[in-house]
N, C-alpha and C. Protein backbone atom coordinates (compact mmCIF):
# COMPACT_ATOMS: atom_id res chain seq x y z
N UNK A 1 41.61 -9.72 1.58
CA UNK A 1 40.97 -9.31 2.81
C UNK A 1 41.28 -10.36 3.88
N UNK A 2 41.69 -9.84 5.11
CA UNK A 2 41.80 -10.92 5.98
C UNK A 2 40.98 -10.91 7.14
N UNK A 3 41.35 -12.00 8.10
CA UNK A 3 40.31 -12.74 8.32
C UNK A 3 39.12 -11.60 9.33
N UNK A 4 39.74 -10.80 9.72
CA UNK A 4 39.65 -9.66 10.96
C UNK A 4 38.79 -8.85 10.04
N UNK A 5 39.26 -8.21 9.05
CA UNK A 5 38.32 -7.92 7.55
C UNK A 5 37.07 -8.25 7.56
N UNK A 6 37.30 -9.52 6.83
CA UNK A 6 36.30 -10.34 6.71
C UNK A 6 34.89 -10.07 8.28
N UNK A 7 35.39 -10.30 8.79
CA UNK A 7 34.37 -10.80 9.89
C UNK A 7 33.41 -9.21 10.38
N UNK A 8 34.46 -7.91 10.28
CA UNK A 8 33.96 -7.16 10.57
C UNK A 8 32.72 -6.86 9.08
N UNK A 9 32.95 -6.80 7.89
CA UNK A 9 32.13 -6.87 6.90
C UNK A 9 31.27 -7.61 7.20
N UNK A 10 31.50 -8.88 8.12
CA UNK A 10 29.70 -9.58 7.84
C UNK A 10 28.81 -9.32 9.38
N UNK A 11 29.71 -8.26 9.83
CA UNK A 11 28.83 -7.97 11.31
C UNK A 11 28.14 -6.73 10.57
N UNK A 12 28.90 -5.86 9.72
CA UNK A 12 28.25 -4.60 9.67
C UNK A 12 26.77 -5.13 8.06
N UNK A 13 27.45 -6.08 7.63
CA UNK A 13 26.43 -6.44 6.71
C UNK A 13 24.67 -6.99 7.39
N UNK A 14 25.28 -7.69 8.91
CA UNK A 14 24.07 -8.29 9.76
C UNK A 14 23.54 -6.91 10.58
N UNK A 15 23.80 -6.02 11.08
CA UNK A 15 23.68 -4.99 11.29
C UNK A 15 22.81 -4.15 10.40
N UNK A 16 23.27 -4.18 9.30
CA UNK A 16 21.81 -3.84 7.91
C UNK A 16 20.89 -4.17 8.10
N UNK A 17 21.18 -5.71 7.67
CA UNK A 17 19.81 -6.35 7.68
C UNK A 17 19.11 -6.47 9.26
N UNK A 18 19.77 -6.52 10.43
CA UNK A 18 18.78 -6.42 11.28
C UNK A 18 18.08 -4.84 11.34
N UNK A 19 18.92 -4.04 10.85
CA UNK A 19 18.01 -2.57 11.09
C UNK A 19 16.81 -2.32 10.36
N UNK A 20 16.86 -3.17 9.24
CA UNK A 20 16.00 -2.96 8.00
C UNK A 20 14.70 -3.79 8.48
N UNK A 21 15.07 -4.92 8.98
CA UNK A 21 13.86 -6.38 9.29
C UNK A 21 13.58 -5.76 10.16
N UNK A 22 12.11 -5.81 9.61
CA UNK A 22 10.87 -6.04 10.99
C UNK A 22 9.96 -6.98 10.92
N UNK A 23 9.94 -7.46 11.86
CA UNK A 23 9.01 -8.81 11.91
C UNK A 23 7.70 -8.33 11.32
N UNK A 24 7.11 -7.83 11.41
CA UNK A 24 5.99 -6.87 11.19
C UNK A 24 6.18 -7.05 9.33
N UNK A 25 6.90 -7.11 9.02
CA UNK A 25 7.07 -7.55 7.96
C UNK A 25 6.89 -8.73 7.18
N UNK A 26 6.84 -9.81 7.98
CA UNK A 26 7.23 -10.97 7.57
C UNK A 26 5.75 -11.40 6.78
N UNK A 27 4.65 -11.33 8.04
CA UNK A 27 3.22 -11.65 7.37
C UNK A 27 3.02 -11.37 6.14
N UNK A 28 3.33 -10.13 5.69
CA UNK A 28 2.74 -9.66 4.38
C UNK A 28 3.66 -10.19 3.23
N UNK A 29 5.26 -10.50 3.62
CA UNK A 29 5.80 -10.99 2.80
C UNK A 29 5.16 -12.59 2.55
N UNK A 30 5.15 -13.42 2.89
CA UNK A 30 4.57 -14.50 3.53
C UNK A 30 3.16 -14.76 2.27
N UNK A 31 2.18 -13.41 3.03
CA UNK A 31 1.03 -13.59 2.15
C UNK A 31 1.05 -13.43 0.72
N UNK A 32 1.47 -12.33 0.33
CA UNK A 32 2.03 -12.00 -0.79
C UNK A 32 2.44 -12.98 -1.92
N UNK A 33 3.35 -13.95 -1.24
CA UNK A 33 3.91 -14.95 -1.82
C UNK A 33 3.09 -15.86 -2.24
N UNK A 34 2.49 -16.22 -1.34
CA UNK A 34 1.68 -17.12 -1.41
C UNK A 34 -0.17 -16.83 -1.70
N UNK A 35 -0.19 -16.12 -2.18
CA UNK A 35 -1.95 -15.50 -2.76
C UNK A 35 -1.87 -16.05 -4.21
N UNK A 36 -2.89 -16.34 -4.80
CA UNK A 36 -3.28 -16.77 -6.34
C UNK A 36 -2.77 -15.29 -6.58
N UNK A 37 -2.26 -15.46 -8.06
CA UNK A 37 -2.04 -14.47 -8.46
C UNK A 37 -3.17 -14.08 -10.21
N UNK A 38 -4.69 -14.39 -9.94
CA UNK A 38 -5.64 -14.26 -10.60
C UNK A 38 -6.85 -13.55 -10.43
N UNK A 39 -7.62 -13.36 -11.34
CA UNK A 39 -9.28 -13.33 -11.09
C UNK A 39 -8.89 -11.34 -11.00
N UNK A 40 -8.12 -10.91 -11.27
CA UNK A 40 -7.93 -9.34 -10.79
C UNK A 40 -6.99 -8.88 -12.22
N UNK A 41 -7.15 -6.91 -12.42
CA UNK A 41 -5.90 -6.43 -13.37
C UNK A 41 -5.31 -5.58 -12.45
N UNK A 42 -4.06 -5.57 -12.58
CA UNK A 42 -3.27 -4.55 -11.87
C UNK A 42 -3.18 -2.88 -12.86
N UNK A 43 -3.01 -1.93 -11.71
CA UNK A 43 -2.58 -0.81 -12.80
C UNK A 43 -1.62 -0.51 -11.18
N UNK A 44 -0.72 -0.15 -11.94
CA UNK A 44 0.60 -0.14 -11.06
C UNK A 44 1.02 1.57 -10.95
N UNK A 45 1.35 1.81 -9.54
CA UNK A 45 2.23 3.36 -9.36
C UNK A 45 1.23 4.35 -10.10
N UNK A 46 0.24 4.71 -9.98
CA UNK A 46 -0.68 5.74 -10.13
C UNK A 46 -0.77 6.67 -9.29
N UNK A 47 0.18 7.60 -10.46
CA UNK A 47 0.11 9.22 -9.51
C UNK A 47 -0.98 10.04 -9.29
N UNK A 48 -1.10 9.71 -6.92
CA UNK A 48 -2.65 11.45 -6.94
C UNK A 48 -1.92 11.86 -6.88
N UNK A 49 -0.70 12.95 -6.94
CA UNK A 49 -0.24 14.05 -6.53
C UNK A 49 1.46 14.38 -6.73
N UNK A 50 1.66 15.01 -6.42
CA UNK A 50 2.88 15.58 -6.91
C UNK A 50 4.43 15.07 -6.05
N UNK A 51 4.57 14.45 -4.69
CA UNK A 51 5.13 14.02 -4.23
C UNK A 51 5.64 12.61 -4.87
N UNK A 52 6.62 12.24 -4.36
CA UNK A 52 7.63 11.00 -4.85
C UNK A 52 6.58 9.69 -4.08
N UNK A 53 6.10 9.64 -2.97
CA UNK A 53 5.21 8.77 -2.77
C UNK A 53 3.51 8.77 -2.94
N UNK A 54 3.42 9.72 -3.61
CA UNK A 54 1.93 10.23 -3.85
C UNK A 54 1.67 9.36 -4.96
N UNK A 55 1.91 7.64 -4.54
CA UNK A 55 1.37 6.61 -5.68
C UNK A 55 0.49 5.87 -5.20
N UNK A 56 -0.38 4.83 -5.61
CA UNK A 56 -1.27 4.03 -5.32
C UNK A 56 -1.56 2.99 -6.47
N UNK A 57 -1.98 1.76 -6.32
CA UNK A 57 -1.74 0.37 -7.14
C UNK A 57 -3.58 0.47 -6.94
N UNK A 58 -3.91 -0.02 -8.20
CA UNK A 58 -5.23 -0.36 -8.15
C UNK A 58 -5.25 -2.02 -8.64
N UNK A 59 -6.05 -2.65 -8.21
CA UNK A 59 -7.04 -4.11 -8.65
C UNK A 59 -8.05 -4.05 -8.78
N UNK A 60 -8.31 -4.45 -9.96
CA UNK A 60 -9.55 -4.14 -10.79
C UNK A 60 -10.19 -5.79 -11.06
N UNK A 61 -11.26 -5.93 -10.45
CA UNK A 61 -11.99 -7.26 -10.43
C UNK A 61 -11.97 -7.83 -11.76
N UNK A 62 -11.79 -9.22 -12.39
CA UNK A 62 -12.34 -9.65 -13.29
C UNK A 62 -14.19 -9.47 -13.28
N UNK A 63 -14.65 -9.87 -12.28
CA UNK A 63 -15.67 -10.31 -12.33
C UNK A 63 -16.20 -9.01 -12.52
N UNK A 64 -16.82 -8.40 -13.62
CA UNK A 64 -17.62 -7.39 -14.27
C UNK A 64 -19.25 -6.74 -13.87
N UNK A 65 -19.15 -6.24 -12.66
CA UNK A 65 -20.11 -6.42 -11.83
C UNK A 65 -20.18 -4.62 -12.04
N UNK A 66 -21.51 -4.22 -12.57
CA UNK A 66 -21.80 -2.71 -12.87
C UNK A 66 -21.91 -2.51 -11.44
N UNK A 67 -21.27 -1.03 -11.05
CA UNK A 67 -20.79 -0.30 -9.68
C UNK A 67 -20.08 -1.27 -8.61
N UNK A 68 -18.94 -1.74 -9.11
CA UNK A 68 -18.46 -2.41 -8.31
C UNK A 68 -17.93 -1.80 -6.57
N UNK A 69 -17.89 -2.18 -5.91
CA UNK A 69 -17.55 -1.00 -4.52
C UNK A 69 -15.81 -1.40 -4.69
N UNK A 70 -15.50 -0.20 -3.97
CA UNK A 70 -14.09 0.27 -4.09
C UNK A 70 -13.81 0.26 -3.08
N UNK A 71 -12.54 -0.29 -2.54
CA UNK A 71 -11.60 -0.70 -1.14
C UNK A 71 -10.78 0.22 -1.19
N UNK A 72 -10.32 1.13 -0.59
CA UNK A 72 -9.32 2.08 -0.58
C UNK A 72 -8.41 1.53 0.75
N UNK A 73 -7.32 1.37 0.62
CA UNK A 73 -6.59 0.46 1.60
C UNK A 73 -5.17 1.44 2.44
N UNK A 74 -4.89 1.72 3.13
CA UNK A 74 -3.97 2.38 3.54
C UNK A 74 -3.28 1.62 4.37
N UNK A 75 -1.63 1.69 4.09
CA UNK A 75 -0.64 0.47 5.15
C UNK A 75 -0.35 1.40 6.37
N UNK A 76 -0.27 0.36 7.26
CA UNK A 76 0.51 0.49 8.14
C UNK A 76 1.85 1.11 8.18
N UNK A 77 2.43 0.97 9.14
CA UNK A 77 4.10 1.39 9.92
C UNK A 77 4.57 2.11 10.52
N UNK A 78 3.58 2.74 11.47
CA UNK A 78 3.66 4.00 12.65
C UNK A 78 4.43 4.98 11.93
N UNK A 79 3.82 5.57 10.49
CA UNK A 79 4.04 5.79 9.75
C UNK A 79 5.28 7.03 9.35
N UNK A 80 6.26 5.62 9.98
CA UNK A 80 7.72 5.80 9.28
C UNK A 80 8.06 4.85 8.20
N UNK A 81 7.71 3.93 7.95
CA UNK A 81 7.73 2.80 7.38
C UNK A 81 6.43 2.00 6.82
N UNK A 82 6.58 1.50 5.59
CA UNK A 82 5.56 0.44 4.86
C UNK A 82 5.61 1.49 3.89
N UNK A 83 4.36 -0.13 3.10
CA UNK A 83 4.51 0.62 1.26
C UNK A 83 3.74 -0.25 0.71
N UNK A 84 3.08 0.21 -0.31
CA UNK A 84 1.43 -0.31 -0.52
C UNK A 84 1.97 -1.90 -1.53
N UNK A 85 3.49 -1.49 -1.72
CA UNK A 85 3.27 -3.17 -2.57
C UNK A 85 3.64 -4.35 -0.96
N UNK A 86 3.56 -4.09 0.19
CA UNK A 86 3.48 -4.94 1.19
C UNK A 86 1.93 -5.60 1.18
N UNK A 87 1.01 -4.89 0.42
CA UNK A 87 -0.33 -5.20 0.54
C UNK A 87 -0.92 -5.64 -0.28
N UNK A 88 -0.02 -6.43 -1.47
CA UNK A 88 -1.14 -7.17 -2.43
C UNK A 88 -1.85 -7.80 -2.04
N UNK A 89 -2.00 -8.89 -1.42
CA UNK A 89 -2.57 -9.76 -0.68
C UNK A 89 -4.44 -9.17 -0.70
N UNK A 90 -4.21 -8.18 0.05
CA UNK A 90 -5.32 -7.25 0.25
C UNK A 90 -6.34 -7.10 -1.23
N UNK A 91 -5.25 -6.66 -2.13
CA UNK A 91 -5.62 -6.53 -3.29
C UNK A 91 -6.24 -8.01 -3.97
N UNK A 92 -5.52 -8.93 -3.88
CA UNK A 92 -5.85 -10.25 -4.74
C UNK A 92 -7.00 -11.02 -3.51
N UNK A 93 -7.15 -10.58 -2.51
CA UNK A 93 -8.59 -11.21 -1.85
C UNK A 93 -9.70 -10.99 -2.07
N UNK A 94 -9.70 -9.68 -2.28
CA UNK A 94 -10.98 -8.55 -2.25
C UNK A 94 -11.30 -8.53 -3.56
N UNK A 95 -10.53 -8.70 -4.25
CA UNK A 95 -11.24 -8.66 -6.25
C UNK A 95 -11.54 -9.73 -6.11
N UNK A 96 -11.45 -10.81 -5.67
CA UNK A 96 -12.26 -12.46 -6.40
C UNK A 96 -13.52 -12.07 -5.54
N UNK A 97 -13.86 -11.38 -4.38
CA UNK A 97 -14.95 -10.93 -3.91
C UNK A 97 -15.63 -10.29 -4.81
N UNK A 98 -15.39 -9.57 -5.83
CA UNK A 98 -16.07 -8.83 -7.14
C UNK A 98 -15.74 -7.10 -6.64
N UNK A 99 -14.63 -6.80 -5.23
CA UNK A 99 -14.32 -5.57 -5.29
C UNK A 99 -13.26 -5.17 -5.55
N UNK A 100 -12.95 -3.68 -6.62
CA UNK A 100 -12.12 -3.08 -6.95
C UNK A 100 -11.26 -2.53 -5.39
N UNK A 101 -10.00 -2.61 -5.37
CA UNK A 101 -9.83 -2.29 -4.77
C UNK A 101 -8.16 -0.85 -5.11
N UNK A 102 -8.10 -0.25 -4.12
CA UNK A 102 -6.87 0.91 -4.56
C UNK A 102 -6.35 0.88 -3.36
N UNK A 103 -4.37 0.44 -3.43
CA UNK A 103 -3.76 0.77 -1.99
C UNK A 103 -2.74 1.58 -2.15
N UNK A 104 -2.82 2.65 -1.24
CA UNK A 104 -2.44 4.36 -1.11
C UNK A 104 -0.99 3.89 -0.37
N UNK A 105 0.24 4.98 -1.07
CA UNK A 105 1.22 5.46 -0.02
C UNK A 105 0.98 6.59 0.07
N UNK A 106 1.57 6.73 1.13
CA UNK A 106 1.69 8.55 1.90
C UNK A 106 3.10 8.57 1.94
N UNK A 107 2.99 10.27 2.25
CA UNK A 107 4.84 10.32 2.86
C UNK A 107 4.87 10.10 4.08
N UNK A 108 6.17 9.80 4.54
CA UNK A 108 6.34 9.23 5.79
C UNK A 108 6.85 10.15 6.71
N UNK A 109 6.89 9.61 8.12
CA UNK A 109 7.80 10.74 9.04
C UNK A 109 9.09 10.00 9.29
N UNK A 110 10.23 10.65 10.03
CA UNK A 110 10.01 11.67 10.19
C UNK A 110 9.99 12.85 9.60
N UNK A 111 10.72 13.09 8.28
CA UNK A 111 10.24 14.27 7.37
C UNK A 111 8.77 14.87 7.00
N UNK A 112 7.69 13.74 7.41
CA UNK A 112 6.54 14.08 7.32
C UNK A 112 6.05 14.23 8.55
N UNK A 113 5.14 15.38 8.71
CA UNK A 113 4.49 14.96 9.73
C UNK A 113 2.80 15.34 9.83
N UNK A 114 2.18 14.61 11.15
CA UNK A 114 0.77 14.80 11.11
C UNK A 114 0.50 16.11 10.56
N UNK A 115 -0.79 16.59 9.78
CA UNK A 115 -1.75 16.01 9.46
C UNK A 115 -1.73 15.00 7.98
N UNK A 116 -0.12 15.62 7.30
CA UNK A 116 -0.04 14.96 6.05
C UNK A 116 -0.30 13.86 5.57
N UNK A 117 -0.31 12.39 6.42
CA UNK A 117 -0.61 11.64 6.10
C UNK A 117 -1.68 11.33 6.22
N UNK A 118 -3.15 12.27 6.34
CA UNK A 118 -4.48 12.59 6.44
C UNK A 118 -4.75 13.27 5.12
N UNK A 119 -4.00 13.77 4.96
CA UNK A 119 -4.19 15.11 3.53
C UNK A 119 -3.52 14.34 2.51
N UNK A 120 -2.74 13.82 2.71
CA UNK A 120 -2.35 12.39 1.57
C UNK A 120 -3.32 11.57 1.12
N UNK A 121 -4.17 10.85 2.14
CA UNK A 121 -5.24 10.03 1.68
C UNK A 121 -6.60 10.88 1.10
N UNK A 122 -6.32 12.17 1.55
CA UNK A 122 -8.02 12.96 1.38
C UNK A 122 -7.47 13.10 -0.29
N UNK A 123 -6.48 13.56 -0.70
CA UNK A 123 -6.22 13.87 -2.16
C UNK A 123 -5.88 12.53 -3.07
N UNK A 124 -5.97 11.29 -2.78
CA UNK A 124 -5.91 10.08 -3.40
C UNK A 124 -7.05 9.93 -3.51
N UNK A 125 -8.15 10.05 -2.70
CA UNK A 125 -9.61 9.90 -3.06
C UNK A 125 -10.22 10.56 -3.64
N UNK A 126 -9.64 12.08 -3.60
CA UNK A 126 -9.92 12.40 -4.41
C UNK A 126 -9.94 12.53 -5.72
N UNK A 127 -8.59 12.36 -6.10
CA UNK A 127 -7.83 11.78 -7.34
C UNK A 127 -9.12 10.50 -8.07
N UNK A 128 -9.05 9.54 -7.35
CA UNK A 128 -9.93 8.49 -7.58
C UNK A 128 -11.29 8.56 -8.12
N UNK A 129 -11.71 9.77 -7.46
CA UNK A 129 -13.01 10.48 -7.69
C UNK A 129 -13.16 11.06 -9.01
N UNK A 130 -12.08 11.64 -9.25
CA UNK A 130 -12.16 12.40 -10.02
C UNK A 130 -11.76 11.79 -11.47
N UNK A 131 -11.04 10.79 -11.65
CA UNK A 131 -10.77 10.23 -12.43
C UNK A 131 -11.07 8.67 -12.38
N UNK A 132 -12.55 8.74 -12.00
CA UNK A 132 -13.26 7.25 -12.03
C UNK A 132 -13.11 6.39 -13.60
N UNK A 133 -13.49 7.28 -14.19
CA UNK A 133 -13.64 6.78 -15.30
C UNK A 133 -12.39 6.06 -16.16
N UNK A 134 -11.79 6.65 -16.38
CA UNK A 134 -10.37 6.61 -16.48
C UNK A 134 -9.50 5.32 -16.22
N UNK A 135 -9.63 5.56 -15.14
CA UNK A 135 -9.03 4.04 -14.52
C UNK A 135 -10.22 2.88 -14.15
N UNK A 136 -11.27 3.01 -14.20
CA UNK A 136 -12.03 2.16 -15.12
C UNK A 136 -12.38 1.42 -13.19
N UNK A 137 -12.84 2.21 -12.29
CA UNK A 137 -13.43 2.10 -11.30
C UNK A 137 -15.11 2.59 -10.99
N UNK A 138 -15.50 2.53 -10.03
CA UNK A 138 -16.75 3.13 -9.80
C UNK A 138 -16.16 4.16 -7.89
N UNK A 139 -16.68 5.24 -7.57
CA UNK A 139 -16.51 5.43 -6.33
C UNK A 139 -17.79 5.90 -5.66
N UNK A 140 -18.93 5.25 -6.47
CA UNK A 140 -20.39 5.09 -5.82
C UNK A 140 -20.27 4.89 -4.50
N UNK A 141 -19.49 3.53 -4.29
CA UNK A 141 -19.94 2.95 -3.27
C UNK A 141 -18.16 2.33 -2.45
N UNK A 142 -17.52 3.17 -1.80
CA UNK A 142 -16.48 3.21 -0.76
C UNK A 142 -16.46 2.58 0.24
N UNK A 143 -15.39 1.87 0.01
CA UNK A 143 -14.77 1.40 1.99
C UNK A 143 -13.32 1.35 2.34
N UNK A 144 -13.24 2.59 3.51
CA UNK A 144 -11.81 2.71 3.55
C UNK A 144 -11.47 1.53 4.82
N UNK A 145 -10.41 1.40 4.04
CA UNK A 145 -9.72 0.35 5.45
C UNK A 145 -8.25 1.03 5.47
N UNK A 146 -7.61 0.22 6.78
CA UNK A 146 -6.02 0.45 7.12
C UNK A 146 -5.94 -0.23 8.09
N UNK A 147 -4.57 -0.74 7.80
CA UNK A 147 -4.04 -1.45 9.11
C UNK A 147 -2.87 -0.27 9.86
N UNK A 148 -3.40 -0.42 11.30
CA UNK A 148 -2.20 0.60 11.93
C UNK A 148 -2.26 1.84 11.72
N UNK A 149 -1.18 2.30 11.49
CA UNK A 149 -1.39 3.56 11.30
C UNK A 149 -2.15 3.94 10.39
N UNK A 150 -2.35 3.39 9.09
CA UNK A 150 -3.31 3.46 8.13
C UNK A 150 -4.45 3.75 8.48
N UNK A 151 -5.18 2.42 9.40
CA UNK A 151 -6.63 3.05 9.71
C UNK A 151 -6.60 4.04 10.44
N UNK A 152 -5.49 4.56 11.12
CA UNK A 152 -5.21 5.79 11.92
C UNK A 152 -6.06 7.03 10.70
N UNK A 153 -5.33 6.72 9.67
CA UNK A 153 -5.27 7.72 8.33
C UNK A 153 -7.05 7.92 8.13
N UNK A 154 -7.14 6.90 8.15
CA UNK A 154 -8.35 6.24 7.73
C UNK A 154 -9.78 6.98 8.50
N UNK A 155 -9.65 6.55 9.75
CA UNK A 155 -10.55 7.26 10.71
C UNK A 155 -10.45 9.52 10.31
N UNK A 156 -9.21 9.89 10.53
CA UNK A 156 -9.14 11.10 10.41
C UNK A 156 -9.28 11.81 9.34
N UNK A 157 -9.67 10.94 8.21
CA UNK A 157 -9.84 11.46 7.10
C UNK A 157 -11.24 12.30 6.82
């Protein structure tokens, strides 16, 4: 490969990566990294529903507290973008608090569009609801959060 080669490969390679990076990104990578990674159990990619992103990650408190309250968490990304493993962080704060917590993907746009990512979260809770036991939660006692578009989700639910 010569040198003309070369150079165009590492423009179209920087070109990737700038399309892909969003700063908006960085925090959660950041936190992520750097959170204890204790005091919580993971149950990973738990299907509500029948879609390819119709998954959600639960953290399940060590601390054994009968009716623990449940965090239902929805990400951000003006929802073309994000994905609930951007949000452990969320997850490993809120269990050493003694709460279970569950963070939801939806499908995205533009192939998706409003109200779905409303009807995404209404059928994860419900899911949750319905299979409390199971996954070894309580949904007595709820608090939805979201950042961004999430709490967008969040409010319209």
């Amino acid at each position: 490969m010569n040198l003309i080669e070369q150079l165009q490969s590492k423009i179209e390679q920087a070109r990737t990566l700038y399309k892909e990076f969003r700063l908006y990104d960085l925090g959660s990578f950041a936190l992520n990294r750097f959170t204890p990674k204790d005091g919580f159990e993971q149950v990973l990619n738990v299907r509500y529903g029948l879609k390819p992103r119709h998954r959600l990650d639960i953290y399940r408190s060590t601390k054994r507290l009968a009716h623990r309250p449940l965090i239902v968490f929805v990400h951000g990304g003006a929802w073309q973008h994000g994905n609930k493993r951007d949000y452990l962080f969320i997850g490993e704060a809120f269990t050493k608090e003694g709460y279970d917590v569950a963070v939801i993907n939806y499908q995205l746009a533009p192939k998706n569009i409003f109200p779905s990512y409303v009807d995404d979260l209404t059928q994860a809770l419900n899911y949750l609801h319905q299979n409390q036991e199971k996954l070894e939660i309580s949904t007595e006692n709820i608090v939805l959060m979201g950042h961004s578009a999430g709490a967008f989700n969040v409010m319209s639910a």
